[in-house]
Protein backbone atom coordinates (compact mmCIF):
# COMPACT_ATOMS: atom_id res chain seq x y z
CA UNK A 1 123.37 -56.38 28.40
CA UNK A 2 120.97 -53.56 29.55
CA UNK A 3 121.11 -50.86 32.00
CA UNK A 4 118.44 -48.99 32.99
CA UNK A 5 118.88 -45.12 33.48
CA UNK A 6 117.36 -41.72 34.39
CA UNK A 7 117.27 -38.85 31.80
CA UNK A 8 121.07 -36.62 31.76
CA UNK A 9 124.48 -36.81 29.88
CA UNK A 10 126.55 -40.19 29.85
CA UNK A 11 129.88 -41.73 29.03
CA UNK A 12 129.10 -45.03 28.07
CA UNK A 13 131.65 -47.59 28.22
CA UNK A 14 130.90 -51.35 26.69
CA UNK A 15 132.92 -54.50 26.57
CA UNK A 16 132.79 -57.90 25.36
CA UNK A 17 135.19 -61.26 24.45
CA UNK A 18 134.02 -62.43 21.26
CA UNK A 19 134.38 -65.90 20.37
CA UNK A 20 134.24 -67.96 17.47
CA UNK A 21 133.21 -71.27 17.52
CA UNK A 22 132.99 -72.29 13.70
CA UNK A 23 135.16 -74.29 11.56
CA UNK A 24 135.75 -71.07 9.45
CA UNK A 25 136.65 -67.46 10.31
CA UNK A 26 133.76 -64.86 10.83
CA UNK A 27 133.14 -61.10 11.50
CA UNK A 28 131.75 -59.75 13.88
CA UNK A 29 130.61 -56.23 15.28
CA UNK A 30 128.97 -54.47 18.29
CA UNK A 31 127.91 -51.34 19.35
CA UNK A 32 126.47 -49.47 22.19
CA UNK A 33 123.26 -47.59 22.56
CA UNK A 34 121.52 -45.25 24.54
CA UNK A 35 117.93 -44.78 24.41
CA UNK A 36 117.41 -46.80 21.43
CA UNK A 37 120.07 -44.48 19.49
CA UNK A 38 123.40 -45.86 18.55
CA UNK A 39 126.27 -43.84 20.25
CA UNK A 40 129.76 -45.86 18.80
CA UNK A 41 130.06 -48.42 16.01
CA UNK A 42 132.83 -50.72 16.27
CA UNK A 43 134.55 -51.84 12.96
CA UNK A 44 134.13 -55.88 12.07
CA UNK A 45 136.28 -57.79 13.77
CA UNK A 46 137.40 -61.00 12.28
CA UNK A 47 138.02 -64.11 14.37
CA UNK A 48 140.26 -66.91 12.63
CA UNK A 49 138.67 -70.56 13.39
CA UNK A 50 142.05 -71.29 15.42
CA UNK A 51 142.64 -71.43 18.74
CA UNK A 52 145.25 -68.18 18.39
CA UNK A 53 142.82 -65.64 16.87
CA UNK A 54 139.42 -67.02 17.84
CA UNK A 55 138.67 -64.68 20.36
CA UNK A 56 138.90 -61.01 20.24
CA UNK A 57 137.70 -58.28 23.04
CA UNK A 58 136.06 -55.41 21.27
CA UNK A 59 135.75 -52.07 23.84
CA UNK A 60 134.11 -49.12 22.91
CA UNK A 61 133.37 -46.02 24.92
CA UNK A 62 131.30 -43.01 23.67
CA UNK A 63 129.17 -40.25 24.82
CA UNK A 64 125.44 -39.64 24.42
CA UNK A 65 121.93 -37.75 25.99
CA UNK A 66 119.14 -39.54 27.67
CA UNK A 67 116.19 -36.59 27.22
CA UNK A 68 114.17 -39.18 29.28
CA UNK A 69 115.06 -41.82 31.56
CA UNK A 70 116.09 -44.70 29.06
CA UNK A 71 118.28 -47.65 28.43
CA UNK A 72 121.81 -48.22 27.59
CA UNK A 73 122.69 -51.79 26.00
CA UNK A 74 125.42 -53.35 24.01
CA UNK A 75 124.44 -54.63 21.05
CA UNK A 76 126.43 -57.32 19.17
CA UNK A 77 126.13 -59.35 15.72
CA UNK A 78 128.28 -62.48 14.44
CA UNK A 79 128.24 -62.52 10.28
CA UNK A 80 129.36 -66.39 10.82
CA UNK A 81 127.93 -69.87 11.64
CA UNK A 82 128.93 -69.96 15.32
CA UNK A 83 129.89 -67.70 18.17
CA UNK A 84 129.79 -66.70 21.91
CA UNK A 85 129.37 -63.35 23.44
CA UNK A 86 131.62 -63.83 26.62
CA UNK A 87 131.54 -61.72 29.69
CA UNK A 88 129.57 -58.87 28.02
CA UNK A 89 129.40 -55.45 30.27
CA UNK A 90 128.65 -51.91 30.04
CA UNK A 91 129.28 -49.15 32.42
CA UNK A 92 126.99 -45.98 32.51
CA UNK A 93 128.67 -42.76 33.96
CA UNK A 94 126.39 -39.77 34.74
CA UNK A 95 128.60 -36.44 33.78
CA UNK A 96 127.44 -32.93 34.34
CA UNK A 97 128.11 -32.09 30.28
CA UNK A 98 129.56 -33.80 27.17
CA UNK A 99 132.01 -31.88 25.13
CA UNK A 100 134.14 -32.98 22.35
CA UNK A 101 134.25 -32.68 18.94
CA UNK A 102 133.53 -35.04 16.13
CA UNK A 103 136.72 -36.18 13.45
């Protein structure tokens, strides 16, 4: 999932259903990015091969800079056999600064 953007501040905010499809349990992961630079980094998520925990909906939101107009995308890996990416999005808000501080 892509979004193309002009240069300025942004809260990103990027969602997805993951879904495993194998006979075994995976991990998985995603994360967003702005301009080719990774803003957030979810932790692995692991889906059982059940029907109760095969699906899990990671949602991140973080913060970043586009110096130049640029891209934000959601990025997302299985570490498994089998898996779907369902109803991915990702939300681009244009704020007048970014302030926060890191933990």
């Amino acid at each position: 999932v892509d979004v193309d953007l002009p240069a300025g501040n942004y809260l990103v905010t990027a969602k997805v259903n993951a879904n495993n499809n194998a006979a075994t349990g995976i991990s998985v992961r995603c994360w967003p990015r702005l301009g080719g630079a990774t803003i957030d980094d979810s932790f692995d998520v692991r889906l059982q091969p059940d029907a109760v925990g095969d699906r899990a909906i990671i949602a991140l939101t973080s913060g970043g800079v586009l110096a130049a107009p640029g891209t934000a995308s959601l990025v997302c890996v299985s570490f498994g056999v089998s898996g779907t990416w369902l109803s991915p999005s990702i939300t681009a808000l244009q704020v007048a600064s970014l302030t926060g501080s890191a933990s």
